[in-house]
PDB file of N, CA and C in Angstrom:
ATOM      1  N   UNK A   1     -57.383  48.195 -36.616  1.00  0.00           N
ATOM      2  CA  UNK A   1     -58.550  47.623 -35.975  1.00  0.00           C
ATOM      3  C   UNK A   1     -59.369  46.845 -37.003  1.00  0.00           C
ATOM      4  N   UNK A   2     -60.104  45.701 -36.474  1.00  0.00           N
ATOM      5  CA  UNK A   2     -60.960  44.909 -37.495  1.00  0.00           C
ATOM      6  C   UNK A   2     -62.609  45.332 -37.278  1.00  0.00           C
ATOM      7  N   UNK A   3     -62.906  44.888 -38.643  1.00  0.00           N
ATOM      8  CA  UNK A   3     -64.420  45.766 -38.841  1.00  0.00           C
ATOM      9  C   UNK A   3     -65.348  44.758 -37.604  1.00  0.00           C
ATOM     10  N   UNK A   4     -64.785  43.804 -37.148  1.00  0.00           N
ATOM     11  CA  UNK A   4     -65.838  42.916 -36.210  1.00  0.00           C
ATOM     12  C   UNK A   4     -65.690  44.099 -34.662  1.00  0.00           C
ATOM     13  N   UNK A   5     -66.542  44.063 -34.122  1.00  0.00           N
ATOM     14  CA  UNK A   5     -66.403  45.141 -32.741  1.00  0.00           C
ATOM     15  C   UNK A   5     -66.117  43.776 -31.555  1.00  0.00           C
ATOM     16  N   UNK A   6     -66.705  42.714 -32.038  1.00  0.00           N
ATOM     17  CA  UNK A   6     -66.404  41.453 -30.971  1.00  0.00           C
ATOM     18  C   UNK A   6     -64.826  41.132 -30.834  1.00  0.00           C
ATOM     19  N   UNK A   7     -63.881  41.571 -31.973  1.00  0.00           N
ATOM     20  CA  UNK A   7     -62.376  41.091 -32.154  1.00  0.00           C
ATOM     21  C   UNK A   7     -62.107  42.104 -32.487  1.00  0.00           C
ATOM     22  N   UNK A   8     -61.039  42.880 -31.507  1.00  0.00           N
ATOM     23  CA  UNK A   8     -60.305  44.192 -32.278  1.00  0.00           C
ATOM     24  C   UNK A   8     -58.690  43.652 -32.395  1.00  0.00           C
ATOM     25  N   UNK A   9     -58.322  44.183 -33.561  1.00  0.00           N
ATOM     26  CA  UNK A   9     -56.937  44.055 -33.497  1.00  0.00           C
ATOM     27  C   UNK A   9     -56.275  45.065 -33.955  1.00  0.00           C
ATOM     28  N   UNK A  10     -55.087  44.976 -33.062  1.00  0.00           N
ATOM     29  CA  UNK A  10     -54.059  45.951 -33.547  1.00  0.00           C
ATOM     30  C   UNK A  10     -52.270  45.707 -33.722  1.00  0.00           C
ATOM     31  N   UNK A  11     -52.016  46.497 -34.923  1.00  0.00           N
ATOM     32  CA  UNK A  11     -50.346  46.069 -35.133  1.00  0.00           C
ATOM     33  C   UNK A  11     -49.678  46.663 -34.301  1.00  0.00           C
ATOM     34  N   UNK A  12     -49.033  46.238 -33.261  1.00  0.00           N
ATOM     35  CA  UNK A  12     -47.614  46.539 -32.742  1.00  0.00           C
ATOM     36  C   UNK A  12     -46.128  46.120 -33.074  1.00  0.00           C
ATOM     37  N   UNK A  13     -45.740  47.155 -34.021  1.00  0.00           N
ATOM     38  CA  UNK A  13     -44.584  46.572 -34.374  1.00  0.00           C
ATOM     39  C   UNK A  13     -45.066  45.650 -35.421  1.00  0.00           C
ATOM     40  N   UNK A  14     -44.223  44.142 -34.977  1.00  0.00           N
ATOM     41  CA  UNK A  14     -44.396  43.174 -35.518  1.00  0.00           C
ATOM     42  C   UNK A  14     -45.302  41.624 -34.986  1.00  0.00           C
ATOM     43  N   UNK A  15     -45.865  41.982 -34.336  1.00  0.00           N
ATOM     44  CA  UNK A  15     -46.732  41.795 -33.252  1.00  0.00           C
ATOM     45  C   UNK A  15     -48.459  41.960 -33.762  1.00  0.00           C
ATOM     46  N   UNK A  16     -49.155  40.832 -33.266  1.00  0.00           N
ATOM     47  CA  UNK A  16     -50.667  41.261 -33.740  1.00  0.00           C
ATOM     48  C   UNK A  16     -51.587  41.201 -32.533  1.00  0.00           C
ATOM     49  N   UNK A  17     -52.105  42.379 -31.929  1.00  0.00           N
ATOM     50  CA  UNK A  17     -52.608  41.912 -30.774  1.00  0.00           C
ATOM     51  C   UNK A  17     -54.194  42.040 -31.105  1.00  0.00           C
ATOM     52  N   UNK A  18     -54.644  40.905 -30.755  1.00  0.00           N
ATOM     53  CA  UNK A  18     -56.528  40.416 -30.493  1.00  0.00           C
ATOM     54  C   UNK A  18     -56.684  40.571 -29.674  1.00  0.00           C
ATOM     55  N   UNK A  19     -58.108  41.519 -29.263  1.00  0.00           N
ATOM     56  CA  UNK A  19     -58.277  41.626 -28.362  1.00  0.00           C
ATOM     57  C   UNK A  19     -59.973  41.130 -28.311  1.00  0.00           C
ATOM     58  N   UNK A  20     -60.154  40.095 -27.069  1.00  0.00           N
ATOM     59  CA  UNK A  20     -61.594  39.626 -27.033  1.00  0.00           C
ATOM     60  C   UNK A  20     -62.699  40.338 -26.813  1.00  0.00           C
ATOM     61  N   UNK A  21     -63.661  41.161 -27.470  1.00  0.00           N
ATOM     62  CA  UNK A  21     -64.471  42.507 -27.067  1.00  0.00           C
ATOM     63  C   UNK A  21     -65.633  42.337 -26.979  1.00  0.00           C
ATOM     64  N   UNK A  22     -66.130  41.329 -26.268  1.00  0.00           N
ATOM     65  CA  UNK A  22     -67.386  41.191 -25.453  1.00  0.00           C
ATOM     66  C   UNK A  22     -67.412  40.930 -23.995  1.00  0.00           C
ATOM     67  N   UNK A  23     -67.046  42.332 -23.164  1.00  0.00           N
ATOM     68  CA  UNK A  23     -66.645  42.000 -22.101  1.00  0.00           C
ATOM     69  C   UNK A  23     -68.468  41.847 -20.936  1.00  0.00           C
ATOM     70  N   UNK A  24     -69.542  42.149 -21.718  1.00  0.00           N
ATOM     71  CA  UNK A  24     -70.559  42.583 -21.000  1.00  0.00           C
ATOM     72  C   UNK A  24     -70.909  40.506 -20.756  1.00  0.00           C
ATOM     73  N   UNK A  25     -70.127  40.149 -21.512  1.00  0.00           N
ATOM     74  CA  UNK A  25     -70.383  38.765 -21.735  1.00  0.00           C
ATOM     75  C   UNK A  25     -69.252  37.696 -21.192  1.00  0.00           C
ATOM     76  N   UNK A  26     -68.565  38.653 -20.500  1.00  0.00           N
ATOM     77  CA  UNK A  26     -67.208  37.741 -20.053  1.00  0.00           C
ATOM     78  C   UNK A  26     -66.465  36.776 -21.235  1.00  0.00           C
ATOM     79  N   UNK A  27     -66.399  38.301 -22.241  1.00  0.00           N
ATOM     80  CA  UNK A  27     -66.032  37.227 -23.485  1.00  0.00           C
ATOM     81  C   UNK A  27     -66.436  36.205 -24.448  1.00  0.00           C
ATOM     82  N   UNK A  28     -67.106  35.485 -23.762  1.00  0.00           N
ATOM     83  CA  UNK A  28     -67.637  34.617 -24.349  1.00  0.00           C
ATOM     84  C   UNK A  28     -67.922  34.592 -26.047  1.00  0.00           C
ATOM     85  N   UNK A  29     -67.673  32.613 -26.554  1.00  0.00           N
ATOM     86  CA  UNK A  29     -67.549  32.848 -27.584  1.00  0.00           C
ATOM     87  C   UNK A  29     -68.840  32.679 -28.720  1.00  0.00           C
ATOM     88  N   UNK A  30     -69.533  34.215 -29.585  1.00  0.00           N
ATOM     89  CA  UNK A  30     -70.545  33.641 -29.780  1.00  0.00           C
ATOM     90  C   UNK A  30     -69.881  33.499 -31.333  1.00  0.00           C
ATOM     91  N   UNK A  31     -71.005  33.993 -32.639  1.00  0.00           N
ATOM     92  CA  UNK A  31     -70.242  33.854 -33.843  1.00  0.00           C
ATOM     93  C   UNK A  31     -69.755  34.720 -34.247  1.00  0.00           C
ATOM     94  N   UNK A  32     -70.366  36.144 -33.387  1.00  0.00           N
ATOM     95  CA  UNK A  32     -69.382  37.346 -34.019  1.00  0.00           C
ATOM     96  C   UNK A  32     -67.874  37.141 -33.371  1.00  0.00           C
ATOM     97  N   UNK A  33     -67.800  36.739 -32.263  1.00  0.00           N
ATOM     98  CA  UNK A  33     -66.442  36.443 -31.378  1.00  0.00           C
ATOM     99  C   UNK A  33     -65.662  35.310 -32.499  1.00  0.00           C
ATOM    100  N   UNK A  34     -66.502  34.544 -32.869  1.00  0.00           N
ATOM    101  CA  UNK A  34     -65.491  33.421 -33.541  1.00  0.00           C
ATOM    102  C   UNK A  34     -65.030  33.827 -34.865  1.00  0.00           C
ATOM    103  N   UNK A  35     -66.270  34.279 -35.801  1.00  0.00           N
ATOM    104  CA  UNK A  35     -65.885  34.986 -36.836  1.00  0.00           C
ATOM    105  C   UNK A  35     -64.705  35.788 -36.732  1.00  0.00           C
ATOM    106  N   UNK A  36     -64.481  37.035 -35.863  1.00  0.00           N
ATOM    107  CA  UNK A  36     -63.890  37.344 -35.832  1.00  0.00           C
ATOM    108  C   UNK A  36     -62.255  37.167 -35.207  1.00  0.00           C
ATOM    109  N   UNK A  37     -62.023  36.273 -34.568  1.00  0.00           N
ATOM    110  CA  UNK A  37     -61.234  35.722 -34.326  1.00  0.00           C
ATOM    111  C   UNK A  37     -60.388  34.850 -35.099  1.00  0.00           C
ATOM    112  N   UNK A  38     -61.482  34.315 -36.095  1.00  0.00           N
ATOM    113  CA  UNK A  38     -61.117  33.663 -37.275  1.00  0.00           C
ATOM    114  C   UNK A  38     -59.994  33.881 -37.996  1.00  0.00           C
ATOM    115  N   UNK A  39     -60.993  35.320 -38.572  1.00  0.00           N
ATOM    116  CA  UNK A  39     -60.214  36.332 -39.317  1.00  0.00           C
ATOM    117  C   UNK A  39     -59.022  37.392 -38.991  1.00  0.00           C
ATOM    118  N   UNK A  40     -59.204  37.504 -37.544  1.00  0.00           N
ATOM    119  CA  UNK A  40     -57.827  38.177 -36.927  1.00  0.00           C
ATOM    120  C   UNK A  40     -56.279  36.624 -37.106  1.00  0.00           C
ATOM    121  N   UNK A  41     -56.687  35.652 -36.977  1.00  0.00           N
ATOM    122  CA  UNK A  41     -55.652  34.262 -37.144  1.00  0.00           C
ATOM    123  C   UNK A  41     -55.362  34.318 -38.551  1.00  0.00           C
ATOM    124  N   UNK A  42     -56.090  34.267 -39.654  1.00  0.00           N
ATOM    125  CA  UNK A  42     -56.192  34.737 -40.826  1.00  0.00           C
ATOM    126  C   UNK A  42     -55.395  35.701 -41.299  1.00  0.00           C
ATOM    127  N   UNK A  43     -55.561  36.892 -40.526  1.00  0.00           N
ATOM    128  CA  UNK A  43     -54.419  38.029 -41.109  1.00  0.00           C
ATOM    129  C   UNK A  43     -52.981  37.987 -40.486  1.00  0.00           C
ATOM    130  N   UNK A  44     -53.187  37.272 -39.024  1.00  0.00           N
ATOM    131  CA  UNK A  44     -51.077  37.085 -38.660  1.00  0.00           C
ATOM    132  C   UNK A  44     -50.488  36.210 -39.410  1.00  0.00           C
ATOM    133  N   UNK A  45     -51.280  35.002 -39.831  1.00  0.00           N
ATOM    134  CA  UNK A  45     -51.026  34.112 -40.825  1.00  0.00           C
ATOM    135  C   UNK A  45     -50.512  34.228 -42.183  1.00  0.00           C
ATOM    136  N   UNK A  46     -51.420  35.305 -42.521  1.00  0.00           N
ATOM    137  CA  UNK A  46     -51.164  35.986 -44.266  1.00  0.00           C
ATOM    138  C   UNK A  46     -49.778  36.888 -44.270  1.00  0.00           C
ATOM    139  N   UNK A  47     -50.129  37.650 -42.974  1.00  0.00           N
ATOM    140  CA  UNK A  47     -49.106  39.181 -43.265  1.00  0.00           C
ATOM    141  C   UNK A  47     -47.999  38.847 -42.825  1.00  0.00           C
ATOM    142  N   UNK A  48     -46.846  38.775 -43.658  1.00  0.00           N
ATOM    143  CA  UNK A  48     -45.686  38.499 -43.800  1.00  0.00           C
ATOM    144  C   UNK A  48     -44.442  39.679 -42.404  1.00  0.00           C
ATOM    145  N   UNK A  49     -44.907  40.843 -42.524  1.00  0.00           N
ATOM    146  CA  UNK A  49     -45.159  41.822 -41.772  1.00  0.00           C
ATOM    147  C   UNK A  49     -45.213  41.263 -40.061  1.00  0.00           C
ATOM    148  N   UNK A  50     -45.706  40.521 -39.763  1.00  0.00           N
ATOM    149  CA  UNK A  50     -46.380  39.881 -38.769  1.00  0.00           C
ATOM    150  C   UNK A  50     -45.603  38.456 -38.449  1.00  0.00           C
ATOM    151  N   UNK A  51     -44.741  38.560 -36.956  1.00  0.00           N
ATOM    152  CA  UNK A  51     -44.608  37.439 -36.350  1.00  0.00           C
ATOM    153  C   UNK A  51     -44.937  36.605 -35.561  1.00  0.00           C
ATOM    154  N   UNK A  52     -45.894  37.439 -34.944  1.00  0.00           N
ATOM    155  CA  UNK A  52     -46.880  36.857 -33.151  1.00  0.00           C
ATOM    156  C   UNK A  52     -48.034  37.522 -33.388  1.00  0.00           C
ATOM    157  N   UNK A  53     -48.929  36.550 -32.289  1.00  0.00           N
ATOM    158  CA  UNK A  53     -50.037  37.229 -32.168  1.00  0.00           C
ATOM    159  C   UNK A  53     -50.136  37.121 -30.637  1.00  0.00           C
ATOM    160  N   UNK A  54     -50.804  37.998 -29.652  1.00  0.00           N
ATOM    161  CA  UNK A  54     -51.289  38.121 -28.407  1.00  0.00           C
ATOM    162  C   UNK A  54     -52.455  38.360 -28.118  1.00  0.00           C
ATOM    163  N   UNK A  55     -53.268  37.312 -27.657  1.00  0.00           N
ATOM    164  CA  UNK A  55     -54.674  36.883 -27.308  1.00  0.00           C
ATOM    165  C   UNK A  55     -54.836  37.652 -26.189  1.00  0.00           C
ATOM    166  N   UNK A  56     -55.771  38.355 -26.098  1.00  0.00           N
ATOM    167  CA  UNK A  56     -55.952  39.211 -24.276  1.00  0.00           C
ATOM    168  C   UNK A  56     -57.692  39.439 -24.811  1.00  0.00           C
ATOM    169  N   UNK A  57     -58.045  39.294 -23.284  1.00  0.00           N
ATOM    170  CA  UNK A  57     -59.003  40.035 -23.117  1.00  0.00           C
ATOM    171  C   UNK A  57     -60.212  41.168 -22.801  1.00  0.00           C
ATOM    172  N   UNK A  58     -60.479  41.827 -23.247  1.00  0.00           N
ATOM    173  CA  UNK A  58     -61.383  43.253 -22.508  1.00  0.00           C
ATOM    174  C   UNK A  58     -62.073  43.157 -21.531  1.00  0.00           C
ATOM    175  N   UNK A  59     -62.374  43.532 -20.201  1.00  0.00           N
ATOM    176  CA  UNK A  59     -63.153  43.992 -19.413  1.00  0.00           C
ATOM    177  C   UNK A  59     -62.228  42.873 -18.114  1.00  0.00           C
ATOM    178  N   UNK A  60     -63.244  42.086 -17.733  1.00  0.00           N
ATOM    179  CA  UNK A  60     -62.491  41.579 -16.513  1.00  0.00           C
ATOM    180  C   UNK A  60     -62.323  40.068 -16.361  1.00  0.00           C
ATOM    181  N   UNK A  61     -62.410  39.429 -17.536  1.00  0.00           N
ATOM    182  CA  UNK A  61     -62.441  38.202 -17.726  1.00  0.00           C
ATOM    183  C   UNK A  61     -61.566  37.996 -19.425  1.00  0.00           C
ATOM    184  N   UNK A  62     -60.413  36.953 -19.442  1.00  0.00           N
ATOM    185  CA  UNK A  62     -60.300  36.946 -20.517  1.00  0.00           C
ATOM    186  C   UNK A  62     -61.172  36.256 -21.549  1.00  0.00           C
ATOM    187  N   UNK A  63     -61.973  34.731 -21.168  1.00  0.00           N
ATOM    188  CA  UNK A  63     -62.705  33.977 -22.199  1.00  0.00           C
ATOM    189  C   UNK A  63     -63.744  33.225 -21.358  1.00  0.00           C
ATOM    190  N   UNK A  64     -64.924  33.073 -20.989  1.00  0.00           N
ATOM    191  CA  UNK A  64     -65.718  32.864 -19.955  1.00  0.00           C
ATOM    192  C   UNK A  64     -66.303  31.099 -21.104  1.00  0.00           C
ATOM    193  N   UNK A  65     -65.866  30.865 -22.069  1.00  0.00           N
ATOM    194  CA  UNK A  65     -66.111  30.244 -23.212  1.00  0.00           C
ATOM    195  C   UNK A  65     -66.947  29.961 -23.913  1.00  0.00           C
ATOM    196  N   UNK A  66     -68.263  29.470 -24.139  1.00  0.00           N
ATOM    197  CA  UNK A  66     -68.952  28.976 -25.487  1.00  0.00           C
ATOM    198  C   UNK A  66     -70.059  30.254 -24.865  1.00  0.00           C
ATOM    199  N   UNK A  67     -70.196  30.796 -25.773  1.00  0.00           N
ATOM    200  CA  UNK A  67     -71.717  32.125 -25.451  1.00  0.00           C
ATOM    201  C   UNK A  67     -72.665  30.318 -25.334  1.00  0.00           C
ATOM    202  N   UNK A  68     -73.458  29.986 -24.124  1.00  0.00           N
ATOM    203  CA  UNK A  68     -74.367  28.918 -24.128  1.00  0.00           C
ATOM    204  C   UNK A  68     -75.709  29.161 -24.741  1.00  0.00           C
ATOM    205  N   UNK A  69     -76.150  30.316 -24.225  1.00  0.00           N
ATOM    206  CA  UNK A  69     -77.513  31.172 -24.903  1.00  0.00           C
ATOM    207  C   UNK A  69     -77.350  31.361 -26.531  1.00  0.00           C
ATOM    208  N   UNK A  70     -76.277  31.649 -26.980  1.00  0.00           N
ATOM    209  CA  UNK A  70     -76.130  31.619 -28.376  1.00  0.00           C
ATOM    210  C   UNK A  70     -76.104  30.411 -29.276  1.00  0.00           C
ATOM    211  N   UNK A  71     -75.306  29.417 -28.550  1.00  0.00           N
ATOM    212  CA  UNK A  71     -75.555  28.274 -29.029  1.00  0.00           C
ATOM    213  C   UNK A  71     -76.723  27.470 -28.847  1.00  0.00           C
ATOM    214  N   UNK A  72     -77.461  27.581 -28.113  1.00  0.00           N
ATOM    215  CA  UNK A  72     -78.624  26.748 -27.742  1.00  0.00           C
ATOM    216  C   UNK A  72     -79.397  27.280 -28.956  1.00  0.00           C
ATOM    217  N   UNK A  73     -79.631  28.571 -29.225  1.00  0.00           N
ATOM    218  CA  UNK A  73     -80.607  29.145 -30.297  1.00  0.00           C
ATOM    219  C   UNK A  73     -79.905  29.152 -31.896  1.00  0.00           C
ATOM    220  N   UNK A  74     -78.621  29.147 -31.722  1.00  0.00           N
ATOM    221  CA  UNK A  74     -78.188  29.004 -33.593  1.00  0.00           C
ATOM    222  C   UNK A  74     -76.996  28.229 -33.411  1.00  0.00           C
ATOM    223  N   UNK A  75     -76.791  27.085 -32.421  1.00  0.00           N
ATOM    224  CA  UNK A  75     -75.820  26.343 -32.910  1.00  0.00           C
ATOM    225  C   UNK A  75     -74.375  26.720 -32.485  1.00  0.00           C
ATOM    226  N   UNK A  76     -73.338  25.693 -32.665  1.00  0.00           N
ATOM    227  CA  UNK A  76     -71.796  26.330 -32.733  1.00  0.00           C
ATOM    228  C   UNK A  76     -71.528  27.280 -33.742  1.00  0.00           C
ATOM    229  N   UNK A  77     -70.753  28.289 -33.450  1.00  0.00           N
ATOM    230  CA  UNK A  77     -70.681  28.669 -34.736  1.00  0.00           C
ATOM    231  C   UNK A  77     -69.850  28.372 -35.814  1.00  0.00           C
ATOM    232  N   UNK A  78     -70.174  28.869 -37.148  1.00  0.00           N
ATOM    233  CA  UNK A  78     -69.597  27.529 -38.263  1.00  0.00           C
ATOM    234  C   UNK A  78     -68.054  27.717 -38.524  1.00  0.00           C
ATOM    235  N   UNK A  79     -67.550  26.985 -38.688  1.00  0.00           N
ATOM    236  CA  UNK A  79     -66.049  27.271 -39.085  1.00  0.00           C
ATOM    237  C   UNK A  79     -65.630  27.211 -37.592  1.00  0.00           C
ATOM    238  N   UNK A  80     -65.383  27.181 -36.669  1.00  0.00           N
ATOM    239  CA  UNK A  80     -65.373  27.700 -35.540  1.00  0.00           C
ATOM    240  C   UNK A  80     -64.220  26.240 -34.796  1.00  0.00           C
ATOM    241  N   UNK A  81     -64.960  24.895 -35.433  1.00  0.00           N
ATOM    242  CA  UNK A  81     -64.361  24.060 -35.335  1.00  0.00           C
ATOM    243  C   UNK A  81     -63.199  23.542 -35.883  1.00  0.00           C
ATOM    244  N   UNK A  82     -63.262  23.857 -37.355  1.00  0.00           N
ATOM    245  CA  UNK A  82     -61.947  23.444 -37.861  1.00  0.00           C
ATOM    246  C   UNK A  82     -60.757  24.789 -37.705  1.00  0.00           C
ATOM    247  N   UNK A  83     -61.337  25.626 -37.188  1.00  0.00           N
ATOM    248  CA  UNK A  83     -60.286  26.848 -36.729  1.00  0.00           C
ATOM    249  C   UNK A  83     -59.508  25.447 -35.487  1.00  0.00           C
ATOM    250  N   UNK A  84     -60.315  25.520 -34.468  1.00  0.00           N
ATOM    251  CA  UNK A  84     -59.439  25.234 -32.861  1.00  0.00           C
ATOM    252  C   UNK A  84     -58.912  23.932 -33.349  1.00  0.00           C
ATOM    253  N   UNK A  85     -59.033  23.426 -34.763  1.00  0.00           N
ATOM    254  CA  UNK A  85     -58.604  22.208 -34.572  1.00  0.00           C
ATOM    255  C   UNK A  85     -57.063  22.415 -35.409  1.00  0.00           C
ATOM    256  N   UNK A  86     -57.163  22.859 -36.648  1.00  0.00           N
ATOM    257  CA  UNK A  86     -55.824  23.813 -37.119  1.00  0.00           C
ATOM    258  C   UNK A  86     -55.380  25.050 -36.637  1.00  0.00           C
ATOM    259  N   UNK A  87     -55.879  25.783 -35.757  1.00  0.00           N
ATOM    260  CA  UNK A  87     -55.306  27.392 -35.402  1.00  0.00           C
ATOM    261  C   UNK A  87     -54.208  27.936 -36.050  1.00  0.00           C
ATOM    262  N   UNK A  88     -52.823  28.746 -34.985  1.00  0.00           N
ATOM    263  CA  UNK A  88     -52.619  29.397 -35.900  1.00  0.00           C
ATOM    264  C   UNK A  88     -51.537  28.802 -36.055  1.00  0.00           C
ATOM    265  N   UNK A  89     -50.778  29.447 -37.887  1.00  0.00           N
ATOM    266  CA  UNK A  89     -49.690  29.099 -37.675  1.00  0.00           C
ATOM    267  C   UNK A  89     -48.049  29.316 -37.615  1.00  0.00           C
ATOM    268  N   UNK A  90     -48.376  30.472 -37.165  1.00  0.00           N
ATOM    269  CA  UNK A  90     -47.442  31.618 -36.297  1.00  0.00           C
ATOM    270  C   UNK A  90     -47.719  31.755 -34.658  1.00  0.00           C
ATOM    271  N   UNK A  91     -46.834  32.082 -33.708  1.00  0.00           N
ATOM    272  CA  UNK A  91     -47.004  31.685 -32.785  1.00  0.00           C
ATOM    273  C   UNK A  91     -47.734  32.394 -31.914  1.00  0.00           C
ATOM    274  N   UNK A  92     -48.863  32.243 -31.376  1.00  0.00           N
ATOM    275  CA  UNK A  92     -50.118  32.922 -31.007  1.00  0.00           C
ATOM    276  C   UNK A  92     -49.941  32.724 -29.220  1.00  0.00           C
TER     277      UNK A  92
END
């Protein structure tokens, strides 16, 4: 599991599953969601260990998308952009 509570992940096998954990929010992406998402792409990427990753989401929505309330008050969050523009590069 990752220290972000917004992105949990876990190893299956060889397999990395993310899971989106702001379900009170329909997911949505604020900076703890992106941060952490970041860094879950970050570790299937690094760990050699690791061939896939599987994106799912918690509660009843998988990605409802940009937290709007979050961004209106602090912006996109940073890094956030050149993630979706390189993602990952193992097959997610």
């Amino acid at each position: 599991m990752s220290d972000n509570n917004a992105v949990l992940t876990e190893t299956r096998g060889r397999v990395l599953l993310i899971t989106l954990n702001r379900p009170e929010a329909m997911n949505a992406v604020n900076t703890d969601l992106a941060q952490g998402l970041i860094s879950a792409v970050e570790q299937l990427d690094t760990d050699d260990g690791l061939t896939a990753g599987v994106l799912t989401g918690s509660g009843r929505g998988f990605c409802s998308g940009m937290d709007l309330k979050a961004f209106a008050t602090g912006g996109p969050p940073q890094g956030f952009d050149q993630f979706l523009e390189n993602g990952a590069r193992k097959p997610l």
